[in-house]
C-alpha atoms as a PDB file:
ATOM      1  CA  UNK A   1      88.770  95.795 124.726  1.00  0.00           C
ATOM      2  CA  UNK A   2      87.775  96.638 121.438  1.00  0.00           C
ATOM      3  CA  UNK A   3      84.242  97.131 120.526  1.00  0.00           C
ATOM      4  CA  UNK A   4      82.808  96.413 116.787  1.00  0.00           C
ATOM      5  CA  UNK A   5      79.665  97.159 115.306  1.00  0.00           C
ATOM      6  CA  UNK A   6      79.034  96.001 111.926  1.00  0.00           C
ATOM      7  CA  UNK A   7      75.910  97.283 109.923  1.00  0.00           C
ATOM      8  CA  UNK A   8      74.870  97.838 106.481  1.00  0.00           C
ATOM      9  CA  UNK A   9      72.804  93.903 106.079  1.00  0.00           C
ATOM     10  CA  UNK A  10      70.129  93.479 104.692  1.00  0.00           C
ATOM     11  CA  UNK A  11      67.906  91.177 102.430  1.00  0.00           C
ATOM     12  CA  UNK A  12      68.481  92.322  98.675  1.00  0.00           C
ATOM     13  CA  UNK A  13      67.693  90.165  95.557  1.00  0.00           C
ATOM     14  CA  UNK A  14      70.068  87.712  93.559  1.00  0.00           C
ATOM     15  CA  UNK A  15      72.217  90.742  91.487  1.00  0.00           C
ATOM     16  CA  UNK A  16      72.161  93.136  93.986  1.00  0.00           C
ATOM     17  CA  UNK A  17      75.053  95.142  96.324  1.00  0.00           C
ATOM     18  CA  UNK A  18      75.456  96.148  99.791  1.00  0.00           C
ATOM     19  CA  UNK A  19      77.973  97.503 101.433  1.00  0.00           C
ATOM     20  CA  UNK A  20      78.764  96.839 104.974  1.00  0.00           C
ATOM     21  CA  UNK A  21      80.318  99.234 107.717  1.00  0.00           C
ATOM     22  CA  UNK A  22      82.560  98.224 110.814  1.00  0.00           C
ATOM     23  CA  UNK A  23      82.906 100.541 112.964  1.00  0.00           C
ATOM     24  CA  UNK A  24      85.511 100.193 115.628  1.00  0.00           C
ATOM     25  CA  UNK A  25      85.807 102.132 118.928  1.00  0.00           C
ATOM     26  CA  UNK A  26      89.517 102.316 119.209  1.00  0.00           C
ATOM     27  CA  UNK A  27      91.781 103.588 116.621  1.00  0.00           C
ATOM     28  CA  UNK A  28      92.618 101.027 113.563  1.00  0.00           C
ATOM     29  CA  UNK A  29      95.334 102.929 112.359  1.00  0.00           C
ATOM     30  CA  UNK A  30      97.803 100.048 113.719  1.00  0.00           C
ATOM     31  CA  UNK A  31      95.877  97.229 112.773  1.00  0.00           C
ATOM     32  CA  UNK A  32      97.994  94.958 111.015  1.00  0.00           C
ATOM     33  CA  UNK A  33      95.011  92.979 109.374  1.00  0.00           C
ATOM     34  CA  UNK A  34      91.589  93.680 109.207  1.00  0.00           C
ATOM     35  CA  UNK A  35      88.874  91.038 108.068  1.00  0.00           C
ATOM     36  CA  UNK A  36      85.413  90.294 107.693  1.00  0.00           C
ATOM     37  CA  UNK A  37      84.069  86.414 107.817  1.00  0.00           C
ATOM     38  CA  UNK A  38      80.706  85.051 107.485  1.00  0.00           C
ATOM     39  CA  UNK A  39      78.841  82.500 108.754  1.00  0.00           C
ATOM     40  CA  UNK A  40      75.691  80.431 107.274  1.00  0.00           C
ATOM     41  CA  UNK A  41      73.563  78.359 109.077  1.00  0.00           C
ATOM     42  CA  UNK A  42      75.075  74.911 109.992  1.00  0.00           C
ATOM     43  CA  UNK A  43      78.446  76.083 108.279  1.00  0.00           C
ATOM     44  CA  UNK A  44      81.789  76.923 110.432  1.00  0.00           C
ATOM     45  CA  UNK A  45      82.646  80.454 110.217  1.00  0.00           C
ATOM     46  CA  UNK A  46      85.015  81.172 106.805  1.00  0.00           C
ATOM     47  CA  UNK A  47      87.375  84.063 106.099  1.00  0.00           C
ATOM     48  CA  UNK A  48      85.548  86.329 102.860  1.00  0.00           C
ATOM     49  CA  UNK A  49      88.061  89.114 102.966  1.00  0.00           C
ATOM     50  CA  UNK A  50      91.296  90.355 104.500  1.00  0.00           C
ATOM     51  CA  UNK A  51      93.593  93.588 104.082  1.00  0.00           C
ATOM     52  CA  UNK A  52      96.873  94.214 106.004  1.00  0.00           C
ATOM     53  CA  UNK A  53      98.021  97.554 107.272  1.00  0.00           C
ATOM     54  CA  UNK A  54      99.996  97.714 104.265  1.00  0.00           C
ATOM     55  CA  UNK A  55      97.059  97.361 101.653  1.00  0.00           C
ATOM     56  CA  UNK A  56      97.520  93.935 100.305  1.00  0.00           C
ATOM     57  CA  UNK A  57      93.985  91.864 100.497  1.00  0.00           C
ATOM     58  CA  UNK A  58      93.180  88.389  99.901  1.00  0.00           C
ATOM     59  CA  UNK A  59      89.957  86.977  99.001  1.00  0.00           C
ATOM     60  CA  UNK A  60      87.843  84.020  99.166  1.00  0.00           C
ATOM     61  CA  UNK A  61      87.214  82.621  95.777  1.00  0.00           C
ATOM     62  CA  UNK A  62      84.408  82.347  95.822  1.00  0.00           C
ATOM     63  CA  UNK A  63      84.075  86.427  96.451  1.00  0.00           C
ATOM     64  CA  UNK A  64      87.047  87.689  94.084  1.00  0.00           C
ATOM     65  CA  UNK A  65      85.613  89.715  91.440  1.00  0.00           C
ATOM     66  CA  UNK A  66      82.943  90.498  93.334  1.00  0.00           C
ATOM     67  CA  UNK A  67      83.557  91.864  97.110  1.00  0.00           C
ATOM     68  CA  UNK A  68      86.031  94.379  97.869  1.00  0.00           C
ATOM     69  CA  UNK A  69      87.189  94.930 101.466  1.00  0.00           C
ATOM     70  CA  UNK A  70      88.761  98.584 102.417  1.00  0.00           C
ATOM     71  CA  UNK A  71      89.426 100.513 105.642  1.00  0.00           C
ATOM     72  CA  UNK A  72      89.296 103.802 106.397  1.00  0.00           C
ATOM     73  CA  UNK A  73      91.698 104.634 109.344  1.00  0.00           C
ATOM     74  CA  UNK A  74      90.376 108.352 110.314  1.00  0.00           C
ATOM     75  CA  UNK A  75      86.782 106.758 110.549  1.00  0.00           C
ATOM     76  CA  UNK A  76      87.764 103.868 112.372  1.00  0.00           C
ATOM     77  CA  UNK A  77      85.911 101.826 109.742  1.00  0.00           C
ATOM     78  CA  UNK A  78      86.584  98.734 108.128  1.00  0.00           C
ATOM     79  CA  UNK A  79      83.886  98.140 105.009  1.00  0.00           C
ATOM     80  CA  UNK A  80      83.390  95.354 102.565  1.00  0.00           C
ATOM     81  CA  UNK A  81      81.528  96.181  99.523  1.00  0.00           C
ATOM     82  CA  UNK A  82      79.317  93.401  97.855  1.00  0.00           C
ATOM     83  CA  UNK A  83      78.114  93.404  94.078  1.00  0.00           C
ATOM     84  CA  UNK A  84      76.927  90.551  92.235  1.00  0.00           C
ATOM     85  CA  UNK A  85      75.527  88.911  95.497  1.00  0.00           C
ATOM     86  CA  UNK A  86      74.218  85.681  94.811  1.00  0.00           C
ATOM     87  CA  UNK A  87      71.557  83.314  97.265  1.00  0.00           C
ATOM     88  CA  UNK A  88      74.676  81.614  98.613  1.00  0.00           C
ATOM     89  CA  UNK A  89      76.297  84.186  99.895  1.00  0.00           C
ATOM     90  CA  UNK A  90      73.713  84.406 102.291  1.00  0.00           C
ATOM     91  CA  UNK A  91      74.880  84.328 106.187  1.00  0.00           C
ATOM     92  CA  UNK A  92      75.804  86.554 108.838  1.00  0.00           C
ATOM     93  CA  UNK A  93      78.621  88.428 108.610  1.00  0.00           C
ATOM     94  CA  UNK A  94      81.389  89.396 110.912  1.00  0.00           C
ATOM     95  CA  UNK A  95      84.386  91.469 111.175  1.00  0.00           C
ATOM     96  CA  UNK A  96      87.847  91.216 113.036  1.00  0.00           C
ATOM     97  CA  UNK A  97      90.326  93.630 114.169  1.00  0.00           C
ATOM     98  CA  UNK A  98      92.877  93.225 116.923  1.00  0.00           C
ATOM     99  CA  UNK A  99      91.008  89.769 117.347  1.00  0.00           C
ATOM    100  CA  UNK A 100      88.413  90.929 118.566  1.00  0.00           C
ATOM    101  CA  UNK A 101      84.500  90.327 117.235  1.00  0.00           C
ATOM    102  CA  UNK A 102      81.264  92.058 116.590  1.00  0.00           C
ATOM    103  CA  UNK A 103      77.870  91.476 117.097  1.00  0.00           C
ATOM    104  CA  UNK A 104      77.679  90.517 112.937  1.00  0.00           C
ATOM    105  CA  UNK A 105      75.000  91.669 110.444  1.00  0.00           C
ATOM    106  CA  UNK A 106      72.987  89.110 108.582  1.00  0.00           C
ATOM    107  CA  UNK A 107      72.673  89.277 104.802  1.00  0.00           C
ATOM    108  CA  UNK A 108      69.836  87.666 102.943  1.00  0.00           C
ATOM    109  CA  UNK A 109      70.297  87.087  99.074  1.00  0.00           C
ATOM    110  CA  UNK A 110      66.322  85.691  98.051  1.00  0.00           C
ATOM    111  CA  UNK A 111      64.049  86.966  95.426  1.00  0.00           C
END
């Protein structure tokens, strides 16, 4: 089984960036998507941020322009970096290779 460990939240002010890290512990080289969702409290889980194996990524709307998801196959690292965050993209977020789940990482947007 696949283990993920996401990292890199954090509580920053309305402007600010992170930049989260997934780390798997298996090879991702022949993942044919990797993804990272959030979650806020009473919401259902949504999709933020996808890329296939091939490079092509898709994007919430309400993220494009401002969150770019990459991966790094020789780290075994999947990484979504956040600019412009805003209060509601505050929630914890997840990521998802070979459908399999981490632990998340909670991100707080608040002055």
């Amino acid at each position: 089984q696949v283990q993920l460990v996401e990292s890199g939240g954090g509580l920053v002010q309305p402007g600010g960036s992170l930049r989260l890290s997934c780390a798997a512990s298996v090879s991702i080289f022949s993942a044919r998507r990797v993804a990272w969702y959030r979650q806020a409290p009473g919401n259902q889980r949504e999709l933020v941020a996808a890329m296939s194996s091939g490079g092509t990524t898709n994007y919430a709307d309400s993220v494009k322009g401002r969150f770019t998801i990459s991966r790094d196959n020789a780290k075994k690292t999947v990484y979504l970096q956040m600019i412009s965050l805003k209060p509601e993209d505050t929630a914890v977020y997840y990521c998802n290779v070979y459908l399999s789940w981490g632990q998340g990482t909670q991100v707080t947007v608040s002055s």
